[in-house]
C-alpha atoms as a PDB file:
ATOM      1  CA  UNK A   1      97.752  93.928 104.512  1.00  0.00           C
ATOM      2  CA  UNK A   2      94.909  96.617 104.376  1.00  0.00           C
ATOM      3  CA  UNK A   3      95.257  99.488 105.984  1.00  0.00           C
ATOM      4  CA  UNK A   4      92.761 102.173 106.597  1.00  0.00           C
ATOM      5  CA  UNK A   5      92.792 105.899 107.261  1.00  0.00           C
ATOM      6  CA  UNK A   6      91.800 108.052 109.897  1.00  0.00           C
ATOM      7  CA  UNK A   7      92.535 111.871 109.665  1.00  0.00           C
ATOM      8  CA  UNK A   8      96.116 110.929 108.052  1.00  0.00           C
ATOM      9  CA  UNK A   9      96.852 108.507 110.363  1.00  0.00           C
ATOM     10  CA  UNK A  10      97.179 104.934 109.074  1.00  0.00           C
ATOM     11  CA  UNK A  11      95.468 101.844 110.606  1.00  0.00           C
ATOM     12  CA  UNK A  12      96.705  98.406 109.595  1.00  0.00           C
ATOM     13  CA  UNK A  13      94.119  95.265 110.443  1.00  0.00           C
ATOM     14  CA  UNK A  14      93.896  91.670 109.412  1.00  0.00           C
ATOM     15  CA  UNK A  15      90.562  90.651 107.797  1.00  0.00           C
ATOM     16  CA  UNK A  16      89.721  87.100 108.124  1.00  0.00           C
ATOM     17  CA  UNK A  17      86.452  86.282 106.313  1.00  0.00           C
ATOM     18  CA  UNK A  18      83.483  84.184 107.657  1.00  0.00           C
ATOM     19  CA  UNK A  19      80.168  82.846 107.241  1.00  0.00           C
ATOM     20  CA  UNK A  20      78.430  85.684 108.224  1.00  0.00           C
ATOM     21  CA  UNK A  21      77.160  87.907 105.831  1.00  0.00           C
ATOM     22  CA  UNK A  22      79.267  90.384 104.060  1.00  0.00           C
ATOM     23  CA  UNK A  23      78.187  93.615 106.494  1.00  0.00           C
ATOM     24  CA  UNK A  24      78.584  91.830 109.858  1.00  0.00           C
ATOM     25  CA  UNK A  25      81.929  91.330 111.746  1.00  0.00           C
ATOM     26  CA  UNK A  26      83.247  90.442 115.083  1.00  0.00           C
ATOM     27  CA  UNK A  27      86.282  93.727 115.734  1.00  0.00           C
ATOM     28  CA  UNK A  28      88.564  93.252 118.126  1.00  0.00           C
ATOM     29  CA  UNK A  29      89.327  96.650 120.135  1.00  0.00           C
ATOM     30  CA  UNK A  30      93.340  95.923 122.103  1.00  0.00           C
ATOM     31  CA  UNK A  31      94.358  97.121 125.138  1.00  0.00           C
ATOM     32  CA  UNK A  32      96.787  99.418 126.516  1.00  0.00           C
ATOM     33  CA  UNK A  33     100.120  98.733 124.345  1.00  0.00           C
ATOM     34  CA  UNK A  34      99.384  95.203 123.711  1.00  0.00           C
ATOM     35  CA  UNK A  35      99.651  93.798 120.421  1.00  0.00           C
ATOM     36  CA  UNK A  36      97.271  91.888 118.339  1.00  0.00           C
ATOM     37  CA  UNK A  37      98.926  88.116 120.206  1.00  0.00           C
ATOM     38  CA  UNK A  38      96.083  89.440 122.830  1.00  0.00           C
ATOM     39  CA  UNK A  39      93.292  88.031 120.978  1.00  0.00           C
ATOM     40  CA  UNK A  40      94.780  84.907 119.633  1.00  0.00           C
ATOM     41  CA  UNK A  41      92.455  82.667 122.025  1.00  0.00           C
ATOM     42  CA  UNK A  42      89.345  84.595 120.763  1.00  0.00           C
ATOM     43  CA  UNK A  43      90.111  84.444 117.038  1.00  0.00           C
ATOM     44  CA  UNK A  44      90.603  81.394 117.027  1.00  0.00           C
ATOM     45  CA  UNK A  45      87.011  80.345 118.251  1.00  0.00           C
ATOM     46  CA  UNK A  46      85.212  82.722 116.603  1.00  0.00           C
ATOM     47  CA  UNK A  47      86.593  83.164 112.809  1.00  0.00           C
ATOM     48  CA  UNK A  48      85.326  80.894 110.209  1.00  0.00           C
ATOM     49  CA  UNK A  49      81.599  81.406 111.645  1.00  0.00           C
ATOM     50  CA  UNK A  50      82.146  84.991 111.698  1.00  0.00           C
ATOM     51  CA  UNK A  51      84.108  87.825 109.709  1.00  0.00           C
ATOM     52  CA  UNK A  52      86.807  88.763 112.380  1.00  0.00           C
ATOM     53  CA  UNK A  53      88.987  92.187 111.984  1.00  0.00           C
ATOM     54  CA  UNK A  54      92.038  92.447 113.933  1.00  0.00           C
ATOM     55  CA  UNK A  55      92.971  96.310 114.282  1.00  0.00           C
ATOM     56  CA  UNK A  56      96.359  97.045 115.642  1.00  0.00           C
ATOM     57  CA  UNK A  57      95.818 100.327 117.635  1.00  0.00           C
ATOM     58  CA  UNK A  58      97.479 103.640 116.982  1.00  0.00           C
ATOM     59  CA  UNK A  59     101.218 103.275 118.503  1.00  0.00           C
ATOM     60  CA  UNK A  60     101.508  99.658 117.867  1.00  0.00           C
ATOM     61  CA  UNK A  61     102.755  97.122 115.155  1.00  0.00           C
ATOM     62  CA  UNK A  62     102.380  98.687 111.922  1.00  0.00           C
ATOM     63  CA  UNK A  63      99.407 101.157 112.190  1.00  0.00           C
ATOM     64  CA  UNK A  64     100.981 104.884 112.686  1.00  0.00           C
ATOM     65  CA  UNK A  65     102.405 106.204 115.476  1.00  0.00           C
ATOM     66  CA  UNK A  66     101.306 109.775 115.707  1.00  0.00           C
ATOM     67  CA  UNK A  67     103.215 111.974 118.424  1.00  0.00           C
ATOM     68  CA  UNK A  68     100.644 111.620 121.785  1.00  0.00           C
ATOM     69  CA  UNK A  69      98.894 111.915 123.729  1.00  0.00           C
ATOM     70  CA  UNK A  70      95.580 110.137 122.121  1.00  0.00           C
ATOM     71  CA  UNK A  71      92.090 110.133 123.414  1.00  0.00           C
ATOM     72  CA  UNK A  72      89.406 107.695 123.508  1.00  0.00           C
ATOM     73  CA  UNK A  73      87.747 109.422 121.214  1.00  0.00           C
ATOM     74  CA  UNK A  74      90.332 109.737 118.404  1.00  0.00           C
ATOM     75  CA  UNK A  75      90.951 105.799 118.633  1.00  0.00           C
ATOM     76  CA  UNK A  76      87.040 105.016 118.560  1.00  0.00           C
ATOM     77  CA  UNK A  77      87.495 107.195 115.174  1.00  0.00           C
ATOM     78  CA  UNK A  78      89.637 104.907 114.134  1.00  0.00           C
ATOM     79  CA  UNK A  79      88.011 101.973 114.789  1.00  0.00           C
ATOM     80  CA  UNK A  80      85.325 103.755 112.277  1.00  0.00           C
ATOM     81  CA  UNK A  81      87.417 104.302 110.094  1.00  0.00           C
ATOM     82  CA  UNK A  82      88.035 100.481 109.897  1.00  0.00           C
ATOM     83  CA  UNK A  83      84.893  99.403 109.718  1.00  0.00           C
ATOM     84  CA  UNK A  84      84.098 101.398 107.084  1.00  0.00           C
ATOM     85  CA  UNK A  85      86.714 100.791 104.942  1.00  0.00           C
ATOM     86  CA  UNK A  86      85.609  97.051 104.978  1.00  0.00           C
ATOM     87  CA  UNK A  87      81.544  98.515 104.847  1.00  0.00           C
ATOM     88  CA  UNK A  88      80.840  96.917 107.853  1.00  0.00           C
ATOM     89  CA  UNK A  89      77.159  97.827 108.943  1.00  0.00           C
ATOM     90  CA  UNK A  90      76.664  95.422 112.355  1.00  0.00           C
ATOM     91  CA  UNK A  91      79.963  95.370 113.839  1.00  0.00           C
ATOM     92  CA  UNK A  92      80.379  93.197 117.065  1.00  0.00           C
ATOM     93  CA  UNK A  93      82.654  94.823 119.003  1.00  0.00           C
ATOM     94  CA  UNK A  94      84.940  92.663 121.686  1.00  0.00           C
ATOM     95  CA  UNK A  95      87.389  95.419 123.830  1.00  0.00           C
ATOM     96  CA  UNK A  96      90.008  94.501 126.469  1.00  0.00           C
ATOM     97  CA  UNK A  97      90.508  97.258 128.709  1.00  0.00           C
ATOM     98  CA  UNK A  98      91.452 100.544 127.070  1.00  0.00           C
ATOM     99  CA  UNK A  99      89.670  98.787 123.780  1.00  0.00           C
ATOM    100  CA  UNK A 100      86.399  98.175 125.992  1.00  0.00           C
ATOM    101  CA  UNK A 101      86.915 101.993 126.775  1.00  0.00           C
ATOM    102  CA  UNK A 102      86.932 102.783 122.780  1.00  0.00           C
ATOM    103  CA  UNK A 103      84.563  99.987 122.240  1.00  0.00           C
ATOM    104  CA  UNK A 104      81.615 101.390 124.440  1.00  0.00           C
ATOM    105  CA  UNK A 105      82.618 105.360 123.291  1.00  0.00           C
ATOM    106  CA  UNK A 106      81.905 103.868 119.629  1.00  0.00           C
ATOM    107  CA  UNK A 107      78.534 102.640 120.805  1.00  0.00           C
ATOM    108  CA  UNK A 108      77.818 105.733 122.335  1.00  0.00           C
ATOM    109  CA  UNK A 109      78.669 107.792 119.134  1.00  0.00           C
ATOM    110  CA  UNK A 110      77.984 105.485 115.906  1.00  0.00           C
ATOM    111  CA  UNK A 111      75.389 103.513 114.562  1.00  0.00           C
ATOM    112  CA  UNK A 112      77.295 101.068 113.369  1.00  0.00           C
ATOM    113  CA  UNK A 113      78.071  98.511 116.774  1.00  0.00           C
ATOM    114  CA  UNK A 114      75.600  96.241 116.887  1.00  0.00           C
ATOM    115  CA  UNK A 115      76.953  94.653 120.367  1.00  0.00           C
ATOM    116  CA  UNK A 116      79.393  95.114 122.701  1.00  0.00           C
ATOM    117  CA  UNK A 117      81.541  92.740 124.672  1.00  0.00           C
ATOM    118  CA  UNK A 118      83.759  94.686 127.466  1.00  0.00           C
ATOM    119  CA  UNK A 119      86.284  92.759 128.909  1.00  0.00           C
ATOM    120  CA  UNK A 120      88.021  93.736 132.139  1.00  0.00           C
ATOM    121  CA  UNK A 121      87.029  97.569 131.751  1.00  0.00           C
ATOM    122  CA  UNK A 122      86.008 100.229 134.028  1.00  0.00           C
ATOM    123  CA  UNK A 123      83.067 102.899 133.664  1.00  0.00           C
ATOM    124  CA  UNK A 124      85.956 105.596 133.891  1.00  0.00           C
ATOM    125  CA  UNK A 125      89.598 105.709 133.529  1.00  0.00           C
ATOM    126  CA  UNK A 126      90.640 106.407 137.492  1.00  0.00           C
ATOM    127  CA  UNK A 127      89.119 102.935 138.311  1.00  0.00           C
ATOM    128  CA  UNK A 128      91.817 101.224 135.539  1.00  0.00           C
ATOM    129  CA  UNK A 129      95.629 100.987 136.117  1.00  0.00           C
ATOM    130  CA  UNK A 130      97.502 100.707 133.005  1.00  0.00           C
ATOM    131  CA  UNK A 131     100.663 100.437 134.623  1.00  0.00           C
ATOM    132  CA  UNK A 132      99.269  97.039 135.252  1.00  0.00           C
ATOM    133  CA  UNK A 133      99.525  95.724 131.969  1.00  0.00           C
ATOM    134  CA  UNK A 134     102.177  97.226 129.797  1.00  0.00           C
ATOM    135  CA  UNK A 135     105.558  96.211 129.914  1.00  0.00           C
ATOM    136  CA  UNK A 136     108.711  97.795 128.624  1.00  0.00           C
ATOM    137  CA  UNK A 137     109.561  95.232 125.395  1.00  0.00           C
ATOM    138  CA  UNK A 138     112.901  96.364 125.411  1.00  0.00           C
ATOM    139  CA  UNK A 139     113.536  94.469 128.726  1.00  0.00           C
ATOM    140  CA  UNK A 140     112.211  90.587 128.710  1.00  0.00           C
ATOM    141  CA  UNK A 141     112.520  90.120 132.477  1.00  0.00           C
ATOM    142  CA  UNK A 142     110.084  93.102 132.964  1.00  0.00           C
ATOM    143  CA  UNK A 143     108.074  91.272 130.560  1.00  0.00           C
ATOM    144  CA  UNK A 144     107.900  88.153 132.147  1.00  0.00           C
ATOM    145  CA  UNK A 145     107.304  89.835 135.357  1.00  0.00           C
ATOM    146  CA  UNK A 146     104.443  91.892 134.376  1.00  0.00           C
ATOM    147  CA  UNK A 147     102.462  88.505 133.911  1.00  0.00           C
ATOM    148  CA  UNK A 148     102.503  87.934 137.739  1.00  0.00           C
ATOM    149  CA  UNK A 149      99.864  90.715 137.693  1.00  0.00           C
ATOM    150  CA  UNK A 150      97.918  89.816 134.390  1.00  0.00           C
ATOM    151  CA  UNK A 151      97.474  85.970 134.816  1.00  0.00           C
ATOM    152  CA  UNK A 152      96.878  83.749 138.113  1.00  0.00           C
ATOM    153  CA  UNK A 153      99.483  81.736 140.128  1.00  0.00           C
ATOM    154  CA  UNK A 154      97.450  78.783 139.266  1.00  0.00           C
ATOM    155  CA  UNK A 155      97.711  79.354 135.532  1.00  0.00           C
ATOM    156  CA  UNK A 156     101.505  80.344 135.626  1.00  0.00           C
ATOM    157  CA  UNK A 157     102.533  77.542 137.550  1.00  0.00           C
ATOM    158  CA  UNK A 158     100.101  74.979 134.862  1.00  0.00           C
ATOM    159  CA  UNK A 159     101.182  76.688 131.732  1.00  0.00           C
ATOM    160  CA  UNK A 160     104.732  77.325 132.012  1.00  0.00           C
ATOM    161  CA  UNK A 161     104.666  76.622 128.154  1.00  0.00           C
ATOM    162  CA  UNK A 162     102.294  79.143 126.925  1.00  0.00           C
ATOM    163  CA  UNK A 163     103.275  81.660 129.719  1.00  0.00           C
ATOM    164  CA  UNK A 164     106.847  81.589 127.719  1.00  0.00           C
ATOM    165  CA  UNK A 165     105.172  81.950 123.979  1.00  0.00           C
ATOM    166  CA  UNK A 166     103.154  85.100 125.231  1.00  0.00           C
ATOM    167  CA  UNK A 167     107.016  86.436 126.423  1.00  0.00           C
ATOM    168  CA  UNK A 168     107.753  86.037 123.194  1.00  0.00           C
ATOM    169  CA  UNK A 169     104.627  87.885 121.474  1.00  0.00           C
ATOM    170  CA  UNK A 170     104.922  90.802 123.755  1.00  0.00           C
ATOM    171  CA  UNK A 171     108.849  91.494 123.516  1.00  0.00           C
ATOM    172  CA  UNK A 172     107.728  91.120 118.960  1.00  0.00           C
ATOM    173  CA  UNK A 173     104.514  92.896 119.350  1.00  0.00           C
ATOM    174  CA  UNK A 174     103.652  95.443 122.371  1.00  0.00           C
ATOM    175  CA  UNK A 175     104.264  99.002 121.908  1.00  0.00           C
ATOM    176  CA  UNK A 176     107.145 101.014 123.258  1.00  0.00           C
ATOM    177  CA  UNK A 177     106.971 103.428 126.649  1.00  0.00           C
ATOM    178  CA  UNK A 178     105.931 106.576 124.234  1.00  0.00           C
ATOM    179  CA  UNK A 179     103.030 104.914 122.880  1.00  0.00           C
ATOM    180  CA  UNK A 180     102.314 103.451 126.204  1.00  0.00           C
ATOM    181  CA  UNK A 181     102.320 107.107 127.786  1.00  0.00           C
ATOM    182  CA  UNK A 182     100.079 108.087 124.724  1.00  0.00           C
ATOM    183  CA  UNK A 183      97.597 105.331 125.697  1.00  0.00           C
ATOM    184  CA  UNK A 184      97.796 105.805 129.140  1.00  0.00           C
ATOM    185  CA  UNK A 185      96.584 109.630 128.370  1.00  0.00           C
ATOM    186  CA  UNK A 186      93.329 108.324 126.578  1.00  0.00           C
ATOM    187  CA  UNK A 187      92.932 105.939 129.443  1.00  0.00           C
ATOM    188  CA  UNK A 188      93.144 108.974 132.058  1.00  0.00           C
ATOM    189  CA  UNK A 189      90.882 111.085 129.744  1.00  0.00           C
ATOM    190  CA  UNK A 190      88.036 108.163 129.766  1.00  0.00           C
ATOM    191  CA  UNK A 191      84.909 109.103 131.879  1.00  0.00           C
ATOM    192  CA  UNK A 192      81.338 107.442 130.420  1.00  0.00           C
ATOM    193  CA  UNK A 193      80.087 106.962 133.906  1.00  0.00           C
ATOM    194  CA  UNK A 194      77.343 109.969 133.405  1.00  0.00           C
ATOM    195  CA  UNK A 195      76.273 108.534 129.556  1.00  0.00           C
ATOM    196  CA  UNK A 196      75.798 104.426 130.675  1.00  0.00           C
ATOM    197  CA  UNK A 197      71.923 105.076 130.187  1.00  0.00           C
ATOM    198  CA  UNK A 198      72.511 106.485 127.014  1.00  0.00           C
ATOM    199  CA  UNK A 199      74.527 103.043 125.703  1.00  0.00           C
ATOM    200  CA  UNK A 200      71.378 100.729 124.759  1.00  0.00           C
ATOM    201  CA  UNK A 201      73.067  98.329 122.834  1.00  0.00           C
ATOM    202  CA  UNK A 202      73.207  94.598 124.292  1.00  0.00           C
ATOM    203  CA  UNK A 203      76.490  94.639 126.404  1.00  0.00           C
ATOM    204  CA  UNK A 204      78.686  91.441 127.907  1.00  0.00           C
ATOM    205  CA  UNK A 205      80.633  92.756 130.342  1.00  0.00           C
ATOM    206  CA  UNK A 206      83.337  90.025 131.275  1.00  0.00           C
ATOM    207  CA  UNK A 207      85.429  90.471 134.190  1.00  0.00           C
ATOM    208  CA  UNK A 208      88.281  87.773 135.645  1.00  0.00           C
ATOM    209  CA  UNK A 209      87.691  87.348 139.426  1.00  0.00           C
ATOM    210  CA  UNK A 210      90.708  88.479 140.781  1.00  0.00           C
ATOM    211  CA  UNK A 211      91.505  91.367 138.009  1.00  0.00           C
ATOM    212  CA  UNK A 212      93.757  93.225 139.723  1.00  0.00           C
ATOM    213  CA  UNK A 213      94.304  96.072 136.845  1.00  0.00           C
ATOM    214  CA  UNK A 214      90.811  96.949 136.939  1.00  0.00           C
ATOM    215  CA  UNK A 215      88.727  95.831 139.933  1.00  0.00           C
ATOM    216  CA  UNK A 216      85.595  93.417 139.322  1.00  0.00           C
ATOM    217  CA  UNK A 217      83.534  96.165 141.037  1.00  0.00           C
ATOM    218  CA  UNK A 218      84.514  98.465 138.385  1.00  0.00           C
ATOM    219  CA  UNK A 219      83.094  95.902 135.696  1.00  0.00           C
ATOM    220  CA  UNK A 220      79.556  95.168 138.314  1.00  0.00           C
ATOM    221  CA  UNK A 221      79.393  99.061 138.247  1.00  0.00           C
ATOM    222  CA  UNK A 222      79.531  98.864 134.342  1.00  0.00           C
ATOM    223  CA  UNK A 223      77.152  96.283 133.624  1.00  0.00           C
ATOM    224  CA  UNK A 224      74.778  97.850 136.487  1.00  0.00           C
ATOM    225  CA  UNK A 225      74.539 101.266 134.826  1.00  0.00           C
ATOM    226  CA  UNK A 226      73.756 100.041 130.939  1.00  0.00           C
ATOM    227  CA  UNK A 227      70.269  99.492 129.914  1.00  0.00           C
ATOM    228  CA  UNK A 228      71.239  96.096 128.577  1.00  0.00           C
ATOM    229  CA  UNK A 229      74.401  94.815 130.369  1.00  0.00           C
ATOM    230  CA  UNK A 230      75.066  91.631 131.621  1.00  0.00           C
ATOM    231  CA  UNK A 231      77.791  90.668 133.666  1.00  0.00           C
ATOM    232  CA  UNK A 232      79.566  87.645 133.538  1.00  0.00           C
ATOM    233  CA  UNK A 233      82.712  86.996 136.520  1.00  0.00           C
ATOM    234  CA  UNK A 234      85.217  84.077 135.613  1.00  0.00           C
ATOM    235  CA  UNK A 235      86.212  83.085 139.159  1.00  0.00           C
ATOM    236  CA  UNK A 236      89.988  83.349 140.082  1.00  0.00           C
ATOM    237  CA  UNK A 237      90.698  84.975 136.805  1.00  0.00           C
ATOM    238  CA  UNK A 238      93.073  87.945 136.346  1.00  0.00           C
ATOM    239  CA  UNK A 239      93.096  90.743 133.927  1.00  0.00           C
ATOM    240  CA  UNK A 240      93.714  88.290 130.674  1.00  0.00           C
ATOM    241  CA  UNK A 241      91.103  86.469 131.627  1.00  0.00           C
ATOM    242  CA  UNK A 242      90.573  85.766 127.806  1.00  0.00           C
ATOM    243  CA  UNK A 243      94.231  84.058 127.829  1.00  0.00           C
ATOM    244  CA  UNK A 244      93.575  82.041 131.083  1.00  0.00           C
ATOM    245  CA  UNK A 245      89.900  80.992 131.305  1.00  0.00           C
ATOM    246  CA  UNK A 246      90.056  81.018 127.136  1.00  0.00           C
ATOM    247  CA  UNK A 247      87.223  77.985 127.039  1.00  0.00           C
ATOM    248  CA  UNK A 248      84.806  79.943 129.274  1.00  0.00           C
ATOM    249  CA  UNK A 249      85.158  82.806 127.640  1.00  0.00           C
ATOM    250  CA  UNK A 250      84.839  81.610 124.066  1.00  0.00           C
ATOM    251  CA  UNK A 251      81.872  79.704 124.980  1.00  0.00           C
ATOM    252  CA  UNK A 252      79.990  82.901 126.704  1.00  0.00           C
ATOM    253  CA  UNK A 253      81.321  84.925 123.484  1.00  0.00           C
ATOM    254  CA  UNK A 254      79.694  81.795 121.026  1.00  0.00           C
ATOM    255  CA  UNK A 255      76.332  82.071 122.514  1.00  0.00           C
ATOM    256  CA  UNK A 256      76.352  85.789 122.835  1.00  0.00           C
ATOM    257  CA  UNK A 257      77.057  86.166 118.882  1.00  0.00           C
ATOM    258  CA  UNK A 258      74.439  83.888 118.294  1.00  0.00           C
ATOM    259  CA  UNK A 259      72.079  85.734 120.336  1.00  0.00           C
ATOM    260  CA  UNK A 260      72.903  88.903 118.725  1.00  0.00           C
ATOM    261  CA  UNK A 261      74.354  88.361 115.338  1.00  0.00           C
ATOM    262  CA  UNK A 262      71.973  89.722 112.610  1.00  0.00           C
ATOM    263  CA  UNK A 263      72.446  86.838 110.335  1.00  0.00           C
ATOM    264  CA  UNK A 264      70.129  83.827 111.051  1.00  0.00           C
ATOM    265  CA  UNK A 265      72.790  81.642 109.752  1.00  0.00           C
ATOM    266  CA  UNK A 266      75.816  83.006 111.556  1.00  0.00           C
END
């Protein structure tokens, strides 16, 4: 599996190639401690018509674990270094949380994004609890019980099947309580609220309803301040709101990358 590095630390993605032409790519920026399971519903609509690249951030899976704590800005530096070990020129950048965090601080500092998509994420870190959403692995019942906060009662009590599969993905893939601390530092250390104006790329900001990590007037506040944010709620929604309202979100994700993508015939 490639791997690519930043300062000496090593970053291990998956590269699934697309349609879209050989400098364009929909990168997937995780959130605090997950692992890459987090995207699964996303992937899955939107590789094969695009170039998708699956990062697993610093601390987690198989990319380095450097001693902490880590800042936004060292893990939008990886993300660079990613994309240009694969010579990506437009990337389309989709973050979750602490990734929407490193996904609009790449925007702000690189060329290279060509969109943003900012999913349950806050203008600053003090509106975004990340307590919320990591989970010791070590311990399955705290596992299980940390997705009372993340997904809805309705979609617990509809998908007893799939709420049992991501169990499993988290206690094989989520990071461990020092990484977690390391990512809760960059979280803490986040503040872009003063530079929105400056971020003019075309932003979907995508916010669940009920998010409960990060509030949806957190994610309003977001899309109000950037020059070209839009802001999209999924009603009763929680913080995965990519796992639980996966159709809605796909479908505002397919039309936005064919709005934005560079290639006609994306």
């Amino acid at each position: 599996m490639p791997h690519a590095s930043n300062g000496g630390v090593s970053i291990r993605y998956e590269v699934d190639e697309g349609r879209s032409a050989g400098d364009e790519a929909v990168v997937f920026c995780g959130d605090v401690g997950l692992g890459a399971w987090q995207f699964g519903w996303q992937h899955a609509a939107l590789a094969g018509p695009h170039t998708t690249i699956t990062p697993e951030t610093r601390g987690v899976g198989r990319s380095d674990a450097p001693p902490g704590p880590y800042s936004v800005e060292a893990l939008a530096g990886d993300l660079e270094a990613v994309c240009a070990a694969e010579g990506i020129r437009n990337a389309h950048l989709v973050g979750y949380g602490l990734g929407g965090m490193v996904a609009l601080a790449y925007g702000l500092g690189s060329t290279r994004p060509a969109s943003l998509t900012l999913v349950g994420t806050p203008p600053a870190g003090d509106a975004y609890n990340p307590a919320g959403v990591w989970a010791d692995p070590s311990d399955p019942e705290a596992v299980r019980g940390s997705l009372t906060g993340l997904l809805s009662e309705r979609f617990r009590r509809e998908h007893a099947d799939a709420l049992s599969r991501i169990v499993e993905w988290r206690l094989a893939e989520d990071a461990d309580r020092e990484t977690f601390e390391a990512h809760r530092a960059a979280v803490e250390g986040f503040d872009a609220a003063d530079r929105l104006h400056e971020a003019t790329l075309p932003t979907l900001v995508v916010h669940g309803g009920e998010d409960a990590v990060c509030p949806r007037s957190a994610g309003e506040t977001l899309a109000e301040g950037l020059p070209r944010g839009e802001f999209h709620a999924v009603e009763g929604a929680r913080h995965l709101v990519g796992v639980e309202a996966s159709a809605e979100v796909n479908d505002l994700l397919v039309g936005w990358l064919a709005e934005h993508a560079t290639d006609p015939d994306a």
